[in-house]
Protein backbone atom coordinates (compact mmCIF):
# COMPACT_ATOMS: atom_id res chain seq x y z
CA UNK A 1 -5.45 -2.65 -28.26
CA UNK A 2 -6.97 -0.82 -25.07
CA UNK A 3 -5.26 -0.69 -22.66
CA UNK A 4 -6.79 -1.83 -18.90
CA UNK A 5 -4.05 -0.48 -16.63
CA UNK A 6 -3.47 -2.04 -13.19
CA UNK A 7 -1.96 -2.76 -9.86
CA UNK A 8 -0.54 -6.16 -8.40
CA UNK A 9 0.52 -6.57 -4.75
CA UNK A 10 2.35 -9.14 -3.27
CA UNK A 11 0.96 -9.52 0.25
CA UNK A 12 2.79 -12.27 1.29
CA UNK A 13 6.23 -9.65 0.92
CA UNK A 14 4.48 -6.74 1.79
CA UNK A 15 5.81 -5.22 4.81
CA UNK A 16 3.10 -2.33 5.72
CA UNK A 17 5.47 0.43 5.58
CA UNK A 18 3.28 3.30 4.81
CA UNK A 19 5.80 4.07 1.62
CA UNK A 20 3.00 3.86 -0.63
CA UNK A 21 0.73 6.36 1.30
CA UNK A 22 3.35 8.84 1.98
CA UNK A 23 4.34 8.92 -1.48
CA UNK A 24 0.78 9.30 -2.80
CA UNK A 25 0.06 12.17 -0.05
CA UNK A 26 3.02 14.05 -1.55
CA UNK A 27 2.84 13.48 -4.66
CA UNK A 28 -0.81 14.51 -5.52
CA UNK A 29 0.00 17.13 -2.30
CA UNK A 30 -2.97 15.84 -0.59
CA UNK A 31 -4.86 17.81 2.03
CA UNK A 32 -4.17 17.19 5.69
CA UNK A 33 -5.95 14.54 6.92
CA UNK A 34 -6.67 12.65 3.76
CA UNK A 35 -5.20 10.02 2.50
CA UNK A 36 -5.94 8.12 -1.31
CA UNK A 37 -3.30 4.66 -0.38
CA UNK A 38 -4.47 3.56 3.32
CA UNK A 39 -2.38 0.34 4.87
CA UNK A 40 -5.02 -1.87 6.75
CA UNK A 41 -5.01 -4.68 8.47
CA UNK A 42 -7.05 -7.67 8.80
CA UNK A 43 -6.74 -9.43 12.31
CA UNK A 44 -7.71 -8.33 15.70
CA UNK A 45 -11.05 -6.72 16.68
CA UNK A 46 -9.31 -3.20 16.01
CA UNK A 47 -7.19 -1.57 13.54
CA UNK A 48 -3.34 -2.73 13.26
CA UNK A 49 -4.14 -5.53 15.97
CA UNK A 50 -3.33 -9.47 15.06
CA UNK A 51 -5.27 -12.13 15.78
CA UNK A 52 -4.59 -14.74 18.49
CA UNK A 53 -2.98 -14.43 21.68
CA UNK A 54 0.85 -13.95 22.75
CA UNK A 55 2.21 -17.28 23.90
CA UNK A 56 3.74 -18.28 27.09
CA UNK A 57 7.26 -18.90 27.07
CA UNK A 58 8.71 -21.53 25.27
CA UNK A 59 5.19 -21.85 23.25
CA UNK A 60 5.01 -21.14 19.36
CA UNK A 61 3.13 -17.58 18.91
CA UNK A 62 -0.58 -18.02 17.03
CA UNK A 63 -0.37 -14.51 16.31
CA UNK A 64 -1.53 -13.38 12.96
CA UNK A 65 -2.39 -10.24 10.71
CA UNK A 66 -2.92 -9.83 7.31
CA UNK A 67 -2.00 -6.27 5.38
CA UNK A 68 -4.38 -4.76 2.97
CA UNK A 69 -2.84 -1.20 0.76
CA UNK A 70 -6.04 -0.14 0.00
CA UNK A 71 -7.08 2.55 -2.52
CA UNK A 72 -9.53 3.22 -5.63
CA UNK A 73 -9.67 0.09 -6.76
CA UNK A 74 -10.20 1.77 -11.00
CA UNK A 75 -13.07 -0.99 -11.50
CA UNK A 76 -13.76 -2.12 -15.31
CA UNK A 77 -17.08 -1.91 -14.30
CA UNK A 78 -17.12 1.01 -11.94
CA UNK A 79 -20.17 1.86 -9.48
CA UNK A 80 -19.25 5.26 -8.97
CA UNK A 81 -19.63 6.64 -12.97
CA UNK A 82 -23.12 5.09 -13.40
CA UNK A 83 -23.84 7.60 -10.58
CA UNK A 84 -22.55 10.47 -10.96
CA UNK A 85 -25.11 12.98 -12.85
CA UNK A 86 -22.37 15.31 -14.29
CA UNK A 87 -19.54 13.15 -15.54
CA UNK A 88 -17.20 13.91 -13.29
CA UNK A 89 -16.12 10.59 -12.34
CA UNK A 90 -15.46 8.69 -15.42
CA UNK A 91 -13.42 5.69 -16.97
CA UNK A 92 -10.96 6.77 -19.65
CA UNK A 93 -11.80 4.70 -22.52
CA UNK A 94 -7.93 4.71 -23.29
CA UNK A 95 -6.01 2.75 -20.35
CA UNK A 96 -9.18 2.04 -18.16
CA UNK A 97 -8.43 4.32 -15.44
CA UNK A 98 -11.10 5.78 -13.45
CA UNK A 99 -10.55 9.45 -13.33
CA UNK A 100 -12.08 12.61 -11.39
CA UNK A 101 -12.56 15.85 -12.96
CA UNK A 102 -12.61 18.31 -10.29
CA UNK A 103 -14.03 21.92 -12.05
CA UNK A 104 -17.29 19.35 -13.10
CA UNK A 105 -17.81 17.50 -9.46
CA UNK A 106 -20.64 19.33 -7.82
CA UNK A 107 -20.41 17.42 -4.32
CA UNK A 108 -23.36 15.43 -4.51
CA UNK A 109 -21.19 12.49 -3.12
CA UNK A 110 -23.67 9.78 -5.10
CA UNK A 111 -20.10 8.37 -6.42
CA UNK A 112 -18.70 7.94 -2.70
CA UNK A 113 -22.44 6.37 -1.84
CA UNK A 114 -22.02 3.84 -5.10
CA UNK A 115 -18.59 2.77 -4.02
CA UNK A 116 -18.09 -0.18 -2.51
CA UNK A 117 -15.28 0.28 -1.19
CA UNK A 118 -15.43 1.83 2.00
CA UNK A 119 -13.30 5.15 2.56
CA UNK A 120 -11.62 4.88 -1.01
CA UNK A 121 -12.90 8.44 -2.20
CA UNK A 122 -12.54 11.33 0.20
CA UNK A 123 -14.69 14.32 0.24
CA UNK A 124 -13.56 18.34 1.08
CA UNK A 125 -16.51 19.90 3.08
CA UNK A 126 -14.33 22.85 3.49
CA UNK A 127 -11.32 24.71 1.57
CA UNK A 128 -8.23 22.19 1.91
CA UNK A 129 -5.97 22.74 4.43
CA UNK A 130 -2.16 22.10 4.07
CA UNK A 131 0.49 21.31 6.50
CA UNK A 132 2.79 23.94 4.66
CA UNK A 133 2.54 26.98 2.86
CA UNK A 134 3.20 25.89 -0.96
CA UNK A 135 2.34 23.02 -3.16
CA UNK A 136 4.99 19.83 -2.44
CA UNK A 137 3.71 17.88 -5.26
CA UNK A 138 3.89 17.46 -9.47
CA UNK A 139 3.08 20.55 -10.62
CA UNK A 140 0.93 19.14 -12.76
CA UNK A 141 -1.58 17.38 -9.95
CA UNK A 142 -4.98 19.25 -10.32
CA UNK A 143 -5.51 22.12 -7.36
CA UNK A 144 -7.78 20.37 -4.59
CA UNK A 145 -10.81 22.08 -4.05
CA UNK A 146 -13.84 23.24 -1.66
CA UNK A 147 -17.04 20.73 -1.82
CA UNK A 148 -15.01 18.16 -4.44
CA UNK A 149 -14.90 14.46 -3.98
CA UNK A 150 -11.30 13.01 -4.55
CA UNK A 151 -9.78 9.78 -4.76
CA UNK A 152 -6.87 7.95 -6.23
CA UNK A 153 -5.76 8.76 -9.77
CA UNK A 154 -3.47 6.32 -10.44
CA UNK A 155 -1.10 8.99 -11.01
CA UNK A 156 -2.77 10.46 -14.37
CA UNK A 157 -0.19 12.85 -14.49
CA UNK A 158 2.74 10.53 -14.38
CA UNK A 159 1.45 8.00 -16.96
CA UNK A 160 0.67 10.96 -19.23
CA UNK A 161 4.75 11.25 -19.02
CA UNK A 162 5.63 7.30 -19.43
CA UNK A 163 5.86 6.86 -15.85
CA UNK A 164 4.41 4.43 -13.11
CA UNK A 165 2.60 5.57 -9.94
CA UNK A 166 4.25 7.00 -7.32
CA UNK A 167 3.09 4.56 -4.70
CA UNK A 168 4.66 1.74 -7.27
CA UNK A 169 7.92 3.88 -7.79
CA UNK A 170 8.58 4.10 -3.89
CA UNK A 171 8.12 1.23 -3.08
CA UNK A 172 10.92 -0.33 -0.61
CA UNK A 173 9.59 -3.67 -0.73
CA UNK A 174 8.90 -3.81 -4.64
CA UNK A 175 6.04 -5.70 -4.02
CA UNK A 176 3.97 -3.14 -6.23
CA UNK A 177 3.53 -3.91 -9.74
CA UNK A 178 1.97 -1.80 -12.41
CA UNK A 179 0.66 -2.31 -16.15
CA UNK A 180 -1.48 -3.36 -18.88
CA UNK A 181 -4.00 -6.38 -17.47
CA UNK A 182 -4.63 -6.54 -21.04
CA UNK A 183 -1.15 -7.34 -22.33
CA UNK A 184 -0.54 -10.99 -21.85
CA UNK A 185 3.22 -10.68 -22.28
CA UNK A 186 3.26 -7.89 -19.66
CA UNK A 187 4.57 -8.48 -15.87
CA UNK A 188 1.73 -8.41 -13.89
CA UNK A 189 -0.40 -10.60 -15.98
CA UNK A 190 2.41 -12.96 -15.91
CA UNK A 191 2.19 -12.81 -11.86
CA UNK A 192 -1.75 -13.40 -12.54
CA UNK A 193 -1.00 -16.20 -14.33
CA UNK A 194 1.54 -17.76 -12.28
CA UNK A 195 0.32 -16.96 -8.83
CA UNK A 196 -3.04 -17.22 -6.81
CA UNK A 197 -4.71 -14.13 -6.30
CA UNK A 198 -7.48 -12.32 -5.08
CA UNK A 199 -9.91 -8.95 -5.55
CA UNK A 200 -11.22 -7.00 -3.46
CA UNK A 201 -15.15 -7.85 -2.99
CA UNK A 202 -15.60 -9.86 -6.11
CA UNK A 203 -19.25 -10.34 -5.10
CA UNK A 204 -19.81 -6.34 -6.24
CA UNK A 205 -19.25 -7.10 -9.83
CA UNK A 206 -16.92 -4.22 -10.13
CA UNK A 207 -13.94 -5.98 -11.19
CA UNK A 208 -11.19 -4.25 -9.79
CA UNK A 209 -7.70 -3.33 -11.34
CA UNK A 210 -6.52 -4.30 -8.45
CA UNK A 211 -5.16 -7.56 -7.74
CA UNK A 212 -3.36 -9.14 -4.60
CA UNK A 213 -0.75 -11.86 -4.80
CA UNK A 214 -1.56 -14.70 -1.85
C-alpha cells in the first residue's frame, strides 16, 4: 500500500516552545536566519500578542491566543510541483512526501509563488551563511546552496533510516505525531478518527499532511 506520511498536532497541549524549530534548524543545519518549523500565533493585531484585554483586579482575564507550528504542509495535491519547470520540487510517489532536489532547482521561485502557504519555503539569494564554522547537522542533510529554494523535508534522511522527524522526536510536549495517514490502524489516523481536527486552508485544495488536533 502507499504510503501518505504525515503530521498531527495537538494544539490544545501544545505549549509554543520553539523545540520543534530548534531541532529542525539543527538538524537539517539550516542557514542563519531561516527557519523550515515557525511557531505562530493567532490573536492580537501582531505576532505573539493575545487577543482581549488584561482584566482589572478581581475580574476573569478574556485573554486569548491560539499557537500555529507551521511548516511545509507535504500536500497530496501539492501547488508547488505543478510549477516547477525542472522537477525539482516533487512528491515521492512512495510515502507522499514532498521533496526538494537542490543540484536541479534553478531559483525561479514559481514553487514559493504556487504555495499557499505563506513563508513555508525559503529562498538563498546569496551563499548560506552559518553561525559556526562546520556543519552541526546529519551528515547526511543535502549541502544548502546559492540561488536554491528550500523548505521542510520531513526529515528525508531520517525516515530513509526508520526514524521520525526531528521536530516529532524533540518534542517536550509530545504533542507531535507522525505516520502513515493511509494506515487505518496507525496512531495518528486513530487521533483523526477520534478527535476534531482541522487543515490548514482547506479552501486551496491542497490537502495537507498536516493535521491539527482542536
Amino acid at each position: 500500500m502507499v504510503q501518505k506520511l504525515g503530521i498531527v498536532i495537538d494544539m490544545k497541549n501544545c505549549i509554543g516552545c520553539s523545540s520543534c524549530a530548534m531541532a529542525c534548524k539543527i538538524e537539517n543545519n539550516l542557514p542563519d536566519n531561516m527557519w523550515w518549523n515557525r511557531i505562530l500565533t493567532d490573536g492580537g493585531s501582531e505576532e505573539g500578542t493575545p487577543s482581549g484585554t488584561y482584566p482589572k483586579a478581581g475580574e476573569a482575564s478574556t485573554l486569548a491566543m491560539d499557537i500555529f507550528p507551521v511548516a511545509c504542509q507535504h500536500c497530496e495535491n501539492p501547488a508547488c510541483t505543478r510549477v516547477c519547470p525542472v522537477g525539482a520540487t516533487y512528491k515521492d510517489p512512495v510515502t507522499g512526501v514532498v521533496r526538494q532536489d537542490y543540484d536541479k532547482c534553478v531559483g525561479c521561485r514559481m514553487c514559493m509563488s504556487a504555495c499557499p502557504y505563506t513563508g513555508v519555503r525559503s529562498f538563498n539569494w546569496e551563499e548560506p551563511k552559518f553561525a559556526v564554522e562546520f556543519p552541526v547537522g546529519d551528515p547526511d542533510v543535502p549541502a544548502h546552496q546559492k540561488h536554491t529554494v528550500e523548505k521542510c523535508t520531513m526529515c528525508w534522511h531520517r525516515l530513509a533510516k526508520g526514524l521520525q522527524p526531528a521536530c516529532v522526536e524533540v518534542c517536550p510536549s509530545r504533542v507531535r505525531y507522525f505516520g502513515d495517514l493511509n494506515d487505518p490502524s496507525s496512531e495518528v489516523s486513530q487521533l483523526l478518527a477520534s478527535r476534531e481536527h482541522m487543515q490548514l486552508l482547506p479552501e486551496k485544495g491542497t490537502r495537507p499532511s498536516v493535521y491539527y488536533l482542536v
